[in-house]
PDB file of N, CA and C in Angstrom:
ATOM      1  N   UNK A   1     118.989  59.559 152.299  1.00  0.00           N
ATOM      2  CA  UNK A   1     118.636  60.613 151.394  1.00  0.00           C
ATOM      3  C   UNK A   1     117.152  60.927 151.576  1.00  0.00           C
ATOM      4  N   UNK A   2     116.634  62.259 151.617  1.00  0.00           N
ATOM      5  CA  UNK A   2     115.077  62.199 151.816  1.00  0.00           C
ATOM      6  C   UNK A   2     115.213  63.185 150.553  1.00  0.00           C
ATOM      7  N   UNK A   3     114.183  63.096 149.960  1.00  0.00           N
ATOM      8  CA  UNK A   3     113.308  63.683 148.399  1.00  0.00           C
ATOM      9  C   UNK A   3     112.042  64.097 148.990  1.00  0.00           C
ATOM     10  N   UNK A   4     112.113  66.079 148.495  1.00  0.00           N
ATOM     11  CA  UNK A   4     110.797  66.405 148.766  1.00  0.00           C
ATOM     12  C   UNK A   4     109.937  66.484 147.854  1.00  0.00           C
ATOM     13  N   UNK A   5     108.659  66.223 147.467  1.00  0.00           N
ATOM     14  CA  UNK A   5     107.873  65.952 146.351  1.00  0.00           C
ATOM     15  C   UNK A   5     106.902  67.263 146.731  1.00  0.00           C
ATOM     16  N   UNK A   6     107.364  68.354 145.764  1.00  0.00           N
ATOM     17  CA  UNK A   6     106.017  69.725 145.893  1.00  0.00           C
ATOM     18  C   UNK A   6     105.285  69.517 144.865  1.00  0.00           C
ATOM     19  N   UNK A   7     104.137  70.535 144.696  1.00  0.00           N
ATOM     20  CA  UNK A   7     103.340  70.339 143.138  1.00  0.00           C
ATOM     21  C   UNK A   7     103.889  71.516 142.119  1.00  0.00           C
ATOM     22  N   UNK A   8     104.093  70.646 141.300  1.00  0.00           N
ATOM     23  CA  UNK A   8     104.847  71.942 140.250  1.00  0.00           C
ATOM     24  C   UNK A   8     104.220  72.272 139.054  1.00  0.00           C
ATOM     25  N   UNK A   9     102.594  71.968 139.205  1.00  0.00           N
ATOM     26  CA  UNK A   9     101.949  71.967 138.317  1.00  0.00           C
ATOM     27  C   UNK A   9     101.322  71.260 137.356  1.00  0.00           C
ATOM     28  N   UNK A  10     100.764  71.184 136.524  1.00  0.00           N
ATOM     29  CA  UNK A  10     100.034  69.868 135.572  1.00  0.00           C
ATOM     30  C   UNK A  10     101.520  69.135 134.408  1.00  0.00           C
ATOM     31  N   UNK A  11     101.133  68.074 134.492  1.00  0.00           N
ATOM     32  CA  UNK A  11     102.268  67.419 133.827  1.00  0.00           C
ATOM     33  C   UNK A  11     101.628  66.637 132.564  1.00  0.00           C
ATOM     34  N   UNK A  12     102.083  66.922 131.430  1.00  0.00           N
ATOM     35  CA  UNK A  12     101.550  65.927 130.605  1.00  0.00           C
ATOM     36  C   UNK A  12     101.316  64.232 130.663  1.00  0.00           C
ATOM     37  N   UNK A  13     100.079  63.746 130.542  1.00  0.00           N
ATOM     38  CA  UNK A  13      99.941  62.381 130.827  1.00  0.00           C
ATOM     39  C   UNK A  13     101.158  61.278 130.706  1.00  0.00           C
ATOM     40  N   UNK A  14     102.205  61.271 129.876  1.00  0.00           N
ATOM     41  CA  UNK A  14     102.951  60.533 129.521  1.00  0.00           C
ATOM     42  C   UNK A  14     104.822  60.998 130.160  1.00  0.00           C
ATOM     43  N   UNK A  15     104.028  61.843 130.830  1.00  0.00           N
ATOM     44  CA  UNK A  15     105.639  62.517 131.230  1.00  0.00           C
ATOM     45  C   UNK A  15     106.316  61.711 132.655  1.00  0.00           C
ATOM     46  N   UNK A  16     107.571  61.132 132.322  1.00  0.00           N
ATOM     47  CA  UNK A  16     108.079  60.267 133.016  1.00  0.00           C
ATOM     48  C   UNK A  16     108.155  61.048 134.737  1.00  0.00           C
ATOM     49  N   UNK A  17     108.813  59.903 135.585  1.00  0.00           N
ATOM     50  CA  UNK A  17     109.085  60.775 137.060  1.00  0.00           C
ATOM     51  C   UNK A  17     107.881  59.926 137.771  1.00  0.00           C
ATOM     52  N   UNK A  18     108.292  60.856 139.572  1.00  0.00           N
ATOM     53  CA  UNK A  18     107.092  60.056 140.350  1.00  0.00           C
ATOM     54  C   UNK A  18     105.995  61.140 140.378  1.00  0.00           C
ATOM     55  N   UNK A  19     104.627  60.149 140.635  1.00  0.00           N
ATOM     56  CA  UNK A  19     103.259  60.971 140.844  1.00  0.00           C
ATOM     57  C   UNK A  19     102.915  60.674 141.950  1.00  0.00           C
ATOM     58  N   UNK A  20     102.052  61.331 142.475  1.00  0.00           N
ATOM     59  CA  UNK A  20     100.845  60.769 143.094  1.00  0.00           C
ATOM     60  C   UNK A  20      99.510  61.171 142.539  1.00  0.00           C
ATOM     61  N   UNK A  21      98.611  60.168 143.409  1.00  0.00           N
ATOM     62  CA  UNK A  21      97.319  60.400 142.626  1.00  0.00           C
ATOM     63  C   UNK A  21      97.193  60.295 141.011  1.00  0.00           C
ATOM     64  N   UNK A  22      96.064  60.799 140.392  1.00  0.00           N
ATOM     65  CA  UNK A  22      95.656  60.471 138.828  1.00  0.00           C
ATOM     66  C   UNK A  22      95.628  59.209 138.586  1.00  0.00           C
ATOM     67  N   UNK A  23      96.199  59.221 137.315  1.00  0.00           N
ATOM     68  CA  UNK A  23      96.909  57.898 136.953  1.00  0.00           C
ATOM     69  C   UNK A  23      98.078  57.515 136.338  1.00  0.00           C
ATOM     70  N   UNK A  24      98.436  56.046 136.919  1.00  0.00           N
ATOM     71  CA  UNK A  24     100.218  55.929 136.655  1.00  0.00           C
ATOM     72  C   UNK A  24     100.503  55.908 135.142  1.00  0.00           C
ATOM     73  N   UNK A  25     101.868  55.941 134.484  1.00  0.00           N
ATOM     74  CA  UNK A  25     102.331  55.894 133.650  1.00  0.00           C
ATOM     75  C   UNK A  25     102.394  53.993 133.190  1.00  0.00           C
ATOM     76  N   UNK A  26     101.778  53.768 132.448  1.00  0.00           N
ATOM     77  CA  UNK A  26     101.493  52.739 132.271  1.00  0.00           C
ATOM     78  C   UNK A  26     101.709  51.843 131.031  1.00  0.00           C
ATOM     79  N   UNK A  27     102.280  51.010 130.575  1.00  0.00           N
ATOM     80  CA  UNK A  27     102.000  50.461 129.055  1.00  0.00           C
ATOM     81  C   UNK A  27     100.952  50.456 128.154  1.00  0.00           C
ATOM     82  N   UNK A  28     100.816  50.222 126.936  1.00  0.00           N
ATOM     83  CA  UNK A  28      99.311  50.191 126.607  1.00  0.00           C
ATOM     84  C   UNK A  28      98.734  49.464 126.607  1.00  0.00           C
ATOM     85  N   UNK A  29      98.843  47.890 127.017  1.00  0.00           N
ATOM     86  CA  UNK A  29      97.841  46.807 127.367  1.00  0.00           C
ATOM     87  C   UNK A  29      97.831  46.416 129.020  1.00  0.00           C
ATOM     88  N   UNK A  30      98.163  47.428 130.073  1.00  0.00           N
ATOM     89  CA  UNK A  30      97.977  47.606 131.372  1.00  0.00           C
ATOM     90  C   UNK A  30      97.266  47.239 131.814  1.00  0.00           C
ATOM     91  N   UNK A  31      97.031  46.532 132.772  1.00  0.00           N
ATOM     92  CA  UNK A  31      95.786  45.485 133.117  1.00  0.00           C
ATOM     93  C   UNK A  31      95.524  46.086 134.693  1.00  0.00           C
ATOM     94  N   UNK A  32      93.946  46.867 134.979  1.00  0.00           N
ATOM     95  CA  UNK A  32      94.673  47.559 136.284  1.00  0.00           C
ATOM     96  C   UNK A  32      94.346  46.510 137.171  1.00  0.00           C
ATOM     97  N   UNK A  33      95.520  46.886 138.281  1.00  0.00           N
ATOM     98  CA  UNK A  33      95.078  45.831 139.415  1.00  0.00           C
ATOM     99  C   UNK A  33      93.881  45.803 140.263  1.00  0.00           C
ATOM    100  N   UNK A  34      93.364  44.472 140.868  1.00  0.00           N
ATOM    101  CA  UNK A  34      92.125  44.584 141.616  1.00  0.00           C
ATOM    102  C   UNK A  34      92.583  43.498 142.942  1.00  0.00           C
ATOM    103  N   UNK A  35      91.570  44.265 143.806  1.00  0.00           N
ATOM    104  CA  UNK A  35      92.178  43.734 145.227  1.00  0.00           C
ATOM    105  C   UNK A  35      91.957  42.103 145.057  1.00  0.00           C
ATOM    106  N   UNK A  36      92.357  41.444 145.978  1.00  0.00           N
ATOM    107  CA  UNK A  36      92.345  39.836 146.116  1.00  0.00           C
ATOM    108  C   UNK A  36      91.079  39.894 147.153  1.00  0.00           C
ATOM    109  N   UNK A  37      90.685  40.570 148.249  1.00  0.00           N
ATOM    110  CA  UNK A  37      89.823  40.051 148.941  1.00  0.00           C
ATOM    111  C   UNK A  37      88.804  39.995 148.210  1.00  0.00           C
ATOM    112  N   UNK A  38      87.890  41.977 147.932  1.00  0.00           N
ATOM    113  CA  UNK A  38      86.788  42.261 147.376  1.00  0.00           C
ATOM    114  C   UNK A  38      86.730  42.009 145.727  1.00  0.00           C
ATOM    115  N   UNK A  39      87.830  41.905 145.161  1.00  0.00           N
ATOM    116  CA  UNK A  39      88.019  42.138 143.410  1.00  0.00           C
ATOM    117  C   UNK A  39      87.643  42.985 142.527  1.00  0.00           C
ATOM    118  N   UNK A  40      87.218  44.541 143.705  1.00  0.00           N
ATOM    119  CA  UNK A  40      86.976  45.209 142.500  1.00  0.00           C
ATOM    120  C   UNK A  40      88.536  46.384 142.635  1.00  0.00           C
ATOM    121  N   UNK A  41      88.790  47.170 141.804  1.00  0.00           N
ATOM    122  CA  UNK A  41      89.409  47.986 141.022  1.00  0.00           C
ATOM    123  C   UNK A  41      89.955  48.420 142.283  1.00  0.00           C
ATOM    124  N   UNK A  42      91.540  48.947 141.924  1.00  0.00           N
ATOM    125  CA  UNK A  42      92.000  49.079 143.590  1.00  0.00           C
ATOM    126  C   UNK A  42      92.344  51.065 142.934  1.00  0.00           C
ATOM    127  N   UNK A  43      92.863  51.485 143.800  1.00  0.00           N
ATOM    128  CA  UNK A  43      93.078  53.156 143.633  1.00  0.00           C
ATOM    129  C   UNK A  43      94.247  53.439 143.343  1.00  0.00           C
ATOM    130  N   UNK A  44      94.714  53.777 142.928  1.00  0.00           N
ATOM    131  CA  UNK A  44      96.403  54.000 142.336  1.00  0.00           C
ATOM    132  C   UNK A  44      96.475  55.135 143.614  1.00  0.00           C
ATOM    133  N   UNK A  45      98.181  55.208 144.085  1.00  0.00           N
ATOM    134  CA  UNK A  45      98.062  56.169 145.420  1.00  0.00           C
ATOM    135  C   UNK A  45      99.409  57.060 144.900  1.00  0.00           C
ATOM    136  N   UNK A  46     100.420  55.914 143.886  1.00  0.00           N
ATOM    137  CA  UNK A  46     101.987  56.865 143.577  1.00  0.00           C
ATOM    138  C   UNK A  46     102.982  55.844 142.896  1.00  0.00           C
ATOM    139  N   UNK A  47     103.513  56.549 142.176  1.00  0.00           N
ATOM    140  CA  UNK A  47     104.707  55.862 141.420  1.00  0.00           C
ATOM    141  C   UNK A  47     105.862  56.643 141.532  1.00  0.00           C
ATOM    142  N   UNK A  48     106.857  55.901 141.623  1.00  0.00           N
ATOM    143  CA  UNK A  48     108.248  56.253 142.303  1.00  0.00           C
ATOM    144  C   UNK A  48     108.985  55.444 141.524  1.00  0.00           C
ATOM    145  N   UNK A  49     110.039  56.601 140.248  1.00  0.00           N
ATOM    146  CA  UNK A  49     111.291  55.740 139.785  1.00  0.00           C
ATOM    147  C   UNK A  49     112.604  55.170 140.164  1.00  0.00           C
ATOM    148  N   UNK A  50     112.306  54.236 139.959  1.00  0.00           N
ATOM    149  CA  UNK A  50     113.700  53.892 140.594  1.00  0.00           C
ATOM    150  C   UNK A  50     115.012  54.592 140.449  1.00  0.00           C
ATOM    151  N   UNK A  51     115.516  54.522 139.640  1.00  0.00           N
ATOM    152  CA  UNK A  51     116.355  55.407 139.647  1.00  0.00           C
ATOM    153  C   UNK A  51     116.664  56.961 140.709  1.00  0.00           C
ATOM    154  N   UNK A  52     115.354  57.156 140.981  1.00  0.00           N
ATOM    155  CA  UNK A  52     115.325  58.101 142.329  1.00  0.00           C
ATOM    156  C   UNK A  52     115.985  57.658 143.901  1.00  0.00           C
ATOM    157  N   UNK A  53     115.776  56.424 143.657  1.00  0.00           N
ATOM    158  CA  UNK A  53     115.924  55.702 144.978  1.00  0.00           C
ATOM    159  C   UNK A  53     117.203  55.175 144.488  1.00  0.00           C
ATOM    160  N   UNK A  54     117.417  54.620 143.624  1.00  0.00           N
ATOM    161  CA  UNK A  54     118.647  53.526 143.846  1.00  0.00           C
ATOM    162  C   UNK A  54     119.386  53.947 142.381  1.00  0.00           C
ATOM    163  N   UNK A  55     120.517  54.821 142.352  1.00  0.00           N
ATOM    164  CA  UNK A  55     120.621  55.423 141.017  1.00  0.00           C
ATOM    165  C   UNK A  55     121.201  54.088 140.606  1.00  0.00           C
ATOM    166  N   UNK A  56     121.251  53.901 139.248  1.00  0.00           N
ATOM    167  CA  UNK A  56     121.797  53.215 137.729  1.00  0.00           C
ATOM    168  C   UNK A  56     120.564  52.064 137.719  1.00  0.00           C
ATOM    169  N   UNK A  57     119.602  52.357 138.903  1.00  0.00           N
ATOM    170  CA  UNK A  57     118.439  51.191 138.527  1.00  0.00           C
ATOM    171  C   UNK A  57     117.472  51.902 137.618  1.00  0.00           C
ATOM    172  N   UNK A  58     116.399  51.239 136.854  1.00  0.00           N
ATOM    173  CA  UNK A  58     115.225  51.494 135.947  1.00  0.00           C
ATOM    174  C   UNK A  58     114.096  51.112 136.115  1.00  0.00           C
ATOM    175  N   UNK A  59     113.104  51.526 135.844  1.00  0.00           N
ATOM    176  CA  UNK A  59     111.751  51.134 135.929  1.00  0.00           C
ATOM    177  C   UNK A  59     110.916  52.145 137.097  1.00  0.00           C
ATOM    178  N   UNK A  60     110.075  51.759 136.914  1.00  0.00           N
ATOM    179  CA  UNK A  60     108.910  52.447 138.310  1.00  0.00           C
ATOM    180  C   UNK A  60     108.026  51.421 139.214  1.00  0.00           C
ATOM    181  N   UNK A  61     108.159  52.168 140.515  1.00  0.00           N
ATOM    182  CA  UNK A  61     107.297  51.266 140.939  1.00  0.00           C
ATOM    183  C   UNK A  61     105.769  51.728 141.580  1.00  0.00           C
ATOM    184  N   UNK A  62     105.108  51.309 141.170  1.00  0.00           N
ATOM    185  CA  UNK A  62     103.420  51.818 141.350  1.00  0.00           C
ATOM    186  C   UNK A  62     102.849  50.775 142.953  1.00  0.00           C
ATOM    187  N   UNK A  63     102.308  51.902 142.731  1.00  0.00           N
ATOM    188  CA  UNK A  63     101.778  51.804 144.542  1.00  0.00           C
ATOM    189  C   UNK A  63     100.386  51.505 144.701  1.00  0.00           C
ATOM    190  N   UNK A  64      99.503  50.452 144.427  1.00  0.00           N
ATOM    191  CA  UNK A  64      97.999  50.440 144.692  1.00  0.00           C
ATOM    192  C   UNK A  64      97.383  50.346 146.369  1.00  0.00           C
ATOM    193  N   UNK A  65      96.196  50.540 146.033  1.00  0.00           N
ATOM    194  CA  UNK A  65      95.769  50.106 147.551  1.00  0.00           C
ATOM    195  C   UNK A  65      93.741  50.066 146.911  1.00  0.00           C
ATOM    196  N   UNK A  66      93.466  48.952 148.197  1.00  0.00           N
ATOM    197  CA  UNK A  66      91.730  49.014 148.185  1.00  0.00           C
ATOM    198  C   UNK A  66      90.887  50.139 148.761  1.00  0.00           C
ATOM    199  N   UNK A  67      90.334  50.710 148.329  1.00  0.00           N
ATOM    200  CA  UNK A  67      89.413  51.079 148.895  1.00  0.00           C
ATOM    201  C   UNK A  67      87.862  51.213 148.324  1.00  0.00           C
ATOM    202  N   UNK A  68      87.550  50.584 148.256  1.00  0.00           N
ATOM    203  CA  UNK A  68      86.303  49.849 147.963  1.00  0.00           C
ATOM    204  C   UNK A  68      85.113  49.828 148.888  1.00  0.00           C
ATOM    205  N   UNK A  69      85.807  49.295 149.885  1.00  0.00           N
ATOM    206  CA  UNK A  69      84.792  48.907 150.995  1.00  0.00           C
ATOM    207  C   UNK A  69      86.148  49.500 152.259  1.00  0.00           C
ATOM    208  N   UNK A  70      86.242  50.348 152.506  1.00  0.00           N
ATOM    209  CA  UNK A  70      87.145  50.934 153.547  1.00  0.00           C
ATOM    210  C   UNK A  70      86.571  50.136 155.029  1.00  0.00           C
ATOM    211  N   UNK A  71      87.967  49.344 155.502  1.00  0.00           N
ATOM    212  CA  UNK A  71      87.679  48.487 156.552  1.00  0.00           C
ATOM    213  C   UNK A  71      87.369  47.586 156.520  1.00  0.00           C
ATOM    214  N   UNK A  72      86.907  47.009 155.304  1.00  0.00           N
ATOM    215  CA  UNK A  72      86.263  45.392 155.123  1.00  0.00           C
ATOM    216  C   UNK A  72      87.582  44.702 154.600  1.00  0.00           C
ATOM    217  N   UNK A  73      88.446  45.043 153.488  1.00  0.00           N
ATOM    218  CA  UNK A  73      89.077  44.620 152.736  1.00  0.00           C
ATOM    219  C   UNK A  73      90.815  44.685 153.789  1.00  0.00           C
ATOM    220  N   UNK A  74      91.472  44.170 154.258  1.00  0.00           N
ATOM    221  CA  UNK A  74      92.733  44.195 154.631  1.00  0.00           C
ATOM    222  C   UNK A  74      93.958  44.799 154.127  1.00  0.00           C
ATOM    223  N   UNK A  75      93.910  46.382 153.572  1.00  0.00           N
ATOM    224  CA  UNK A  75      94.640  46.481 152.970  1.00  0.00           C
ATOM    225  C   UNK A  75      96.231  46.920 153.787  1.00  0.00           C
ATOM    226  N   UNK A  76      95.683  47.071 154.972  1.00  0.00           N
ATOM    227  CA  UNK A  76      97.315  47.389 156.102  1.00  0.00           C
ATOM    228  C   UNK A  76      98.252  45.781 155.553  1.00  0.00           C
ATOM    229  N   UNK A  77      97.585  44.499 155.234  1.00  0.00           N
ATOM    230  CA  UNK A  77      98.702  43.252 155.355  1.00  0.00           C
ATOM    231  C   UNK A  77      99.627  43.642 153.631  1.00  0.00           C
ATOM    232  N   UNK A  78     100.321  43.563 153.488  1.00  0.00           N
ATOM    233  CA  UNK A  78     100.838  43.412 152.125  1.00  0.00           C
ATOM    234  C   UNK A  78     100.823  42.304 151.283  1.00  0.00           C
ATOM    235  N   UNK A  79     100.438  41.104 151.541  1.00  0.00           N
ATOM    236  CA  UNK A  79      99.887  40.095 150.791  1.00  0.00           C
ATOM    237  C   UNK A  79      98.431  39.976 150.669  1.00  0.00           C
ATOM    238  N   UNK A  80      97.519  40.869 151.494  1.00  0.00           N
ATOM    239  CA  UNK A  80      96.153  40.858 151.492  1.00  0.00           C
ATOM    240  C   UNK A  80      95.743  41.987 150.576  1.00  0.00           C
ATOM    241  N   UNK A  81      94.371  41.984 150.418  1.00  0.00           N
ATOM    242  CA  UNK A  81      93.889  43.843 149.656  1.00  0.00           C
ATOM    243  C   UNK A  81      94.340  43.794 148.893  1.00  0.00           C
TER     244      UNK A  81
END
């Protein structure tokens, strides 16, 4: 199945679905993530509901990455950055 993601305009902060960029839809004691190498504050890049991908599933899944120090920090490994 491929899903095309256009911009359909400004969305209210709390309005469910996937994003990119801004910021994710989050709980209210959300703790944001920070990289493991450098430790500071990582960039939110997209959130994608499940249910998009795998219907009768729930939840979202948020997508971080470092960029902090672009090139210092390992963020290509998925257990690193």
């Amino acid at each position: 199945m491929v899903r095309l993601m256009i911009y359909a305009g400004s969305a209210a902060a709390d309005a469910s679905g996937a994003r990119t960029s801004g910021v994710p839809l989050a709980p209210l004691h959300f703790e944001w993530p920070r990289c493991r190498e450098c430790e500071g504050p990582m960039q939110f890049l997209a959130q994608i509901c499940l249910a998009d991908a795998d219907p009768g599933s729930a939840g979202l899944l948020s997508i971080f990455m470092c960029q902090n120090e672009p090139g210092l920090c390992e963020e290509w490994e998925a257990a690193a950055g």
